[in-house]
N, C-alpha and C. Protein backbone atom coordinates (compact mmCIF):
# COMPACT_ATOMS: atom_id res chain seq x y z
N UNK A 1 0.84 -1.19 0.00
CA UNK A 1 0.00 0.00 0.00
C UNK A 1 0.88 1.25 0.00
N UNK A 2 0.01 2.08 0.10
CA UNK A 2 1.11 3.35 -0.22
C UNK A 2 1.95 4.09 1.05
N UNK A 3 0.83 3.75 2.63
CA UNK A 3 1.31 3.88 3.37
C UNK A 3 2.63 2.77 3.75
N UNK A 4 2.63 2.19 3.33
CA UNK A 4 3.93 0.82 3.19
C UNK A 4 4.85 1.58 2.96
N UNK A 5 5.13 2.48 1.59
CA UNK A 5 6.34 3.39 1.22
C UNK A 5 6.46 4.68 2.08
N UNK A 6 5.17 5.70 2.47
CA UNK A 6 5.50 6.74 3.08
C UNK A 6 5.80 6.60 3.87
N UNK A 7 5.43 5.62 5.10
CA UNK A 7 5.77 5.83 6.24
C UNK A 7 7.40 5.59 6.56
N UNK A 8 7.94 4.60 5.52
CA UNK A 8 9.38 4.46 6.34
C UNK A 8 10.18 5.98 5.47
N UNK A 9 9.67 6.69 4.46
CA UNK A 9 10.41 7.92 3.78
C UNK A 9 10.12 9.31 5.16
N UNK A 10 9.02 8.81 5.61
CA UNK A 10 8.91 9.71 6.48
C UNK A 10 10.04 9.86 7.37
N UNK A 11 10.56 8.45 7.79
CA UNK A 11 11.38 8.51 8.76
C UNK A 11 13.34 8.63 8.37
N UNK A 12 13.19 8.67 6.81
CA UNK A 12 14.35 8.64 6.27
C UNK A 12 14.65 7.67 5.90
N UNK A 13 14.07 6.97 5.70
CA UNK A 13 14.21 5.46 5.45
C UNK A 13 13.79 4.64 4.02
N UNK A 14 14.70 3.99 3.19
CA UNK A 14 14.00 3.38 1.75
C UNK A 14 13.40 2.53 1.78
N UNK A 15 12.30 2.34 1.63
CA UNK A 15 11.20 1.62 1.84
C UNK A 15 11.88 -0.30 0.64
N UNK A 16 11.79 -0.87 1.54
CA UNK A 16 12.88 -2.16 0.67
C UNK A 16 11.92 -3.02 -0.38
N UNK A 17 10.76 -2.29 -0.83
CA UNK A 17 10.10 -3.38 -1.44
C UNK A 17 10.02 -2.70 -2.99
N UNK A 18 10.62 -1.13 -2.77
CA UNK A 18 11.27 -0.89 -4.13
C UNK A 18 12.05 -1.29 -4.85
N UNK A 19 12.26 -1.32 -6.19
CA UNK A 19 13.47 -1.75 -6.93
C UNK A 19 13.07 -1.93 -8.18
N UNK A 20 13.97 -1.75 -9.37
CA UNK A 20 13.62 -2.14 -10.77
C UNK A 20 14.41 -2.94 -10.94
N UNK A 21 14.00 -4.05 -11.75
CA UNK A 21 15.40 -5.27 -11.81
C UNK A 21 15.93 -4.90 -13.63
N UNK A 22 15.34 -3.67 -14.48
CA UNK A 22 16.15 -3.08 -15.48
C UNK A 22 16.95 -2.45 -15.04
N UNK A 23 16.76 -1.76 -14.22
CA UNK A 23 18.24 -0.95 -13.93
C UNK A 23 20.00 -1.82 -14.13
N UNK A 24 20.07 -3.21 -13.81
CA UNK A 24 21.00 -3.59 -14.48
C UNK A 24 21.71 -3.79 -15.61
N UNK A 25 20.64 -3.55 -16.42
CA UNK A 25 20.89 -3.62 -17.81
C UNK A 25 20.93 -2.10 -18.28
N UNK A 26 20.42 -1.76 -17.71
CA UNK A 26 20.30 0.26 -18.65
C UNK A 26 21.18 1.10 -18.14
N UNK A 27 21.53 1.32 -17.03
CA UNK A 27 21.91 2.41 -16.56
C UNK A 27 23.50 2.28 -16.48
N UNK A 28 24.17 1.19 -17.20
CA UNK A 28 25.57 0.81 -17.56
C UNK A 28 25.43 1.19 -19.05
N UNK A 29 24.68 1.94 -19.82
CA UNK A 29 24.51 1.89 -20.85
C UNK A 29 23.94 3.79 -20.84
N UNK A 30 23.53 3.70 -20.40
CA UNK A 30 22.77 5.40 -19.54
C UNK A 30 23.55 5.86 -18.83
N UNK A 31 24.93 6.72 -18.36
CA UNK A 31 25.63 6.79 -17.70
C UNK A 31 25.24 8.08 -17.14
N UNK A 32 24.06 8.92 -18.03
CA UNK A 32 23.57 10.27 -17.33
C UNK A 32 22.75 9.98 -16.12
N UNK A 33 21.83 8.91 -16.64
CA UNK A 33 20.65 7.98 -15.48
C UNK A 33 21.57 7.77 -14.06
N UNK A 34 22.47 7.24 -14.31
CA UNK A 34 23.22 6.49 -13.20
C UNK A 34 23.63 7.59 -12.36
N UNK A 35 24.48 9.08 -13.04
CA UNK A 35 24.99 10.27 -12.30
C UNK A 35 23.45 10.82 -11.88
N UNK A 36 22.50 10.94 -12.46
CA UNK A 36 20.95 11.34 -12.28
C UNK A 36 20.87 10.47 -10.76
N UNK A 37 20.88 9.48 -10.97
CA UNK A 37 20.43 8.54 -9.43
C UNK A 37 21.48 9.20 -8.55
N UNK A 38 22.57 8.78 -8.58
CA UNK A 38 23.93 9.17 -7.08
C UNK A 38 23.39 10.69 -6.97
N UNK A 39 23.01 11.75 -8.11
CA UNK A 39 23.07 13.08 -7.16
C UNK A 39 21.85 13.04 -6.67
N UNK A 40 20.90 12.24 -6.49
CA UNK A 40 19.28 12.30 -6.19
C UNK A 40 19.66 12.08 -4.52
N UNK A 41 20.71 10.57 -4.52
CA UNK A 41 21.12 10.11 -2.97
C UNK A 41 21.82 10.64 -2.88
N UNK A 42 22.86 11.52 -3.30
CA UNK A 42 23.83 12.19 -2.44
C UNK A 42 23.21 13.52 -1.71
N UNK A 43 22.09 14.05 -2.44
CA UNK A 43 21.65 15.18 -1.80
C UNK A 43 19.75 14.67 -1.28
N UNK A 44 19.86 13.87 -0.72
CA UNK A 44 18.56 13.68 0.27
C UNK A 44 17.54 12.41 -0.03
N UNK A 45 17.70 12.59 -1.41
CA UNK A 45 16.77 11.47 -1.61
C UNK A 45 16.70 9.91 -0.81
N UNK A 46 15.77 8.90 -0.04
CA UNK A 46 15.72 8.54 0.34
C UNK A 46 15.82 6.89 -0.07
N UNK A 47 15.15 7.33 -1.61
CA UNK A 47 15.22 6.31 -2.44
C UNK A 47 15.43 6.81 -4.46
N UNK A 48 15.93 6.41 -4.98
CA UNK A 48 16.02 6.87 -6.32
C UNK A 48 16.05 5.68 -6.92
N UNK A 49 15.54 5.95 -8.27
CA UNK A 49 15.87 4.23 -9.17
C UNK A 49 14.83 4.85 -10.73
N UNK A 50 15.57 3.81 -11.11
CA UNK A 50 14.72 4.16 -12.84
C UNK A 50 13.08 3.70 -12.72
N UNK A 51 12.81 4.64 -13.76
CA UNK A 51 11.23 4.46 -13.72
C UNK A 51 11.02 3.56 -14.97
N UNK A 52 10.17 2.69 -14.52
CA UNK A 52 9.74 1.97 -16.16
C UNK A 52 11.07 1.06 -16.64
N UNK A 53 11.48 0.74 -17.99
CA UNK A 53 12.42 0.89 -18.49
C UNK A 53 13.53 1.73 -18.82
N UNK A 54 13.18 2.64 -18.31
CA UNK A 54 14.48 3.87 -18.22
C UNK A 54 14.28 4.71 -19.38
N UNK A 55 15.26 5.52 -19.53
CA UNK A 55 16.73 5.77 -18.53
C UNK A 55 15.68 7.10 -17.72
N UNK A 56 14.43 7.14 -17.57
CA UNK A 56 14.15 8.05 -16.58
C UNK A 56 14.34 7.96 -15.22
N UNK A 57 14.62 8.55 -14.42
CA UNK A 57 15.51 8.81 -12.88
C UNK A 57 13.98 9.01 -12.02
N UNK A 58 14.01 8.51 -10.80
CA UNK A 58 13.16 9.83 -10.27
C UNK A 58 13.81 9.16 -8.35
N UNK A 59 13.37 9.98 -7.36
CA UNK A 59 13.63 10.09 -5.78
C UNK A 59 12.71 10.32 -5.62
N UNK A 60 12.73 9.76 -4.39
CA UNK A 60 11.53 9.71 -3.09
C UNK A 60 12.28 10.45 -1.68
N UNK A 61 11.59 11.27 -1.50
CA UNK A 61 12.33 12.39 -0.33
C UNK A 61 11.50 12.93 0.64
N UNK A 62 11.95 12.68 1.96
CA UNK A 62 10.80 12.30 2.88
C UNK A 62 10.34 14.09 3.43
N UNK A 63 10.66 15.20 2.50
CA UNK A 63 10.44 16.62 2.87
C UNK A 63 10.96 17.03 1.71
N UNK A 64 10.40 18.40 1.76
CA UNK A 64 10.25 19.55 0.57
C UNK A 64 11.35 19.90 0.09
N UNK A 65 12.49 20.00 1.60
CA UNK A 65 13.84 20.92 1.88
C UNK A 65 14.40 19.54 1.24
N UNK A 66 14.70 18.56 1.33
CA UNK A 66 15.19 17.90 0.57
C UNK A 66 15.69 17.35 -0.85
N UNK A 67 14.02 17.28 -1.13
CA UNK A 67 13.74 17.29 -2.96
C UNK A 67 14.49 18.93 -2.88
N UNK A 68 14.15 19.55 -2.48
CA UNK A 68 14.94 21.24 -3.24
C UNK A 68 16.21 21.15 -3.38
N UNK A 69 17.28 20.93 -2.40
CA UNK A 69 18.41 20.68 -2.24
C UNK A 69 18.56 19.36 -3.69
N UNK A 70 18.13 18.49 -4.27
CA UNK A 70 18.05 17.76 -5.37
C UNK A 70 17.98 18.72 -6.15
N UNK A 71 16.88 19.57 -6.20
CA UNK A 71 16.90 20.12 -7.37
C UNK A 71 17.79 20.97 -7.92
N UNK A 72 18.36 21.87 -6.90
CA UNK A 72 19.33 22.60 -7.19
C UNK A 72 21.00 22.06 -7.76
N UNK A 73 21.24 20.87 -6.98
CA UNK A 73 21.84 19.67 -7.27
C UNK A 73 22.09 19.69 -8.82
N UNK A 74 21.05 18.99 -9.30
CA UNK A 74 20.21 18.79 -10.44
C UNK A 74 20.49 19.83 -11.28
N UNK A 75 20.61 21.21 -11.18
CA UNK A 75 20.32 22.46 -11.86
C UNK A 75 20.50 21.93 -13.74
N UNK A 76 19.65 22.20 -14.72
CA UNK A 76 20.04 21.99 -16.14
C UNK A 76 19.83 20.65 -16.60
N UNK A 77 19.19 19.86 -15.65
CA UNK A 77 18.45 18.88 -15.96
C UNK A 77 16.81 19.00 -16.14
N UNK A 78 16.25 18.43 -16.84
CA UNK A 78 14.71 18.42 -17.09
C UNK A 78 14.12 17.84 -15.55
N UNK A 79 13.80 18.31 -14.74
CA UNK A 79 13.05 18.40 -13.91
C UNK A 79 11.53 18.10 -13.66
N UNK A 80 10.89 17.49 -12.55
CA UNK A 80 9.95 17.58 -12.57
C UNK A 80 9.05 17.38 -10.89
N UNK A 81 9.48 18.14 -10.16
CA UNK A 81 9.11 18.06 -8.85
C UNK A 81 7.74 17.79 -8.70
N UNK A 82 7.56 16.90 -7.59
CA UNK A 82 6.66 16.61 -7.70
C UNK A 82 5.71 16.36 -5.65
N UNK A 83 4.74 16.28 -5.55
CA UNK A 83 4.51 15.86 -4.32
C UNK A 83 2.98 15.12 -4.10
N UNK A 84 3.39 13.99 -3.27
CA UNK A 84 1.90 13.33 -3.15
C UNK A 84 0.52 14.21 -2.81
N UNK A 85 -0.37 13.08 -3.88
CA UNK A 85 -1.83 13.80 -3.46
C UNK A 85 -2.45 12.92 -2.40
């Protein structure tokens, strides 16, 4: 459920039942995807990983101040902040 994922992002925590099992194959091949993911976790994100088949990026960040600090991170990348409804 969805509270399954928020609640442990709430606490800073990556919720372990995420994961894409493409990411092995793409993002050795996507090397922007891969720098896209490390600056997502190096600046807050809680969880990051490819969406779909890739090479789209996205983080899960358990506050606002966080994702921002990404974004700025990020600066000159296509962007797309976002927050639960």
């Amino acid at each position: 459920s969805l509270d399954d994922v928020l609640e442990p992002l709430k606490k800073g925590e990556i919720p372990v039942q995420l994961y894409n099992s493409f990411e092995r194959a793409i993002l050795p091949i996507h090397p922007s995807a891969s720098i896209v993911k490390r600056l997502m976790l190096e600046n807050g994100a809680a969880s990051a990983m490819m969406s779909g088949s890739g090479p789209s990026v996205f983080g899960l960040f358990a506050s606002s101040e966080q994702r921002d600090s990404a974004v700025k991170a990020l600066e000159g990348i296509d962007l797309y902040p976002c927050e639960p409804v």
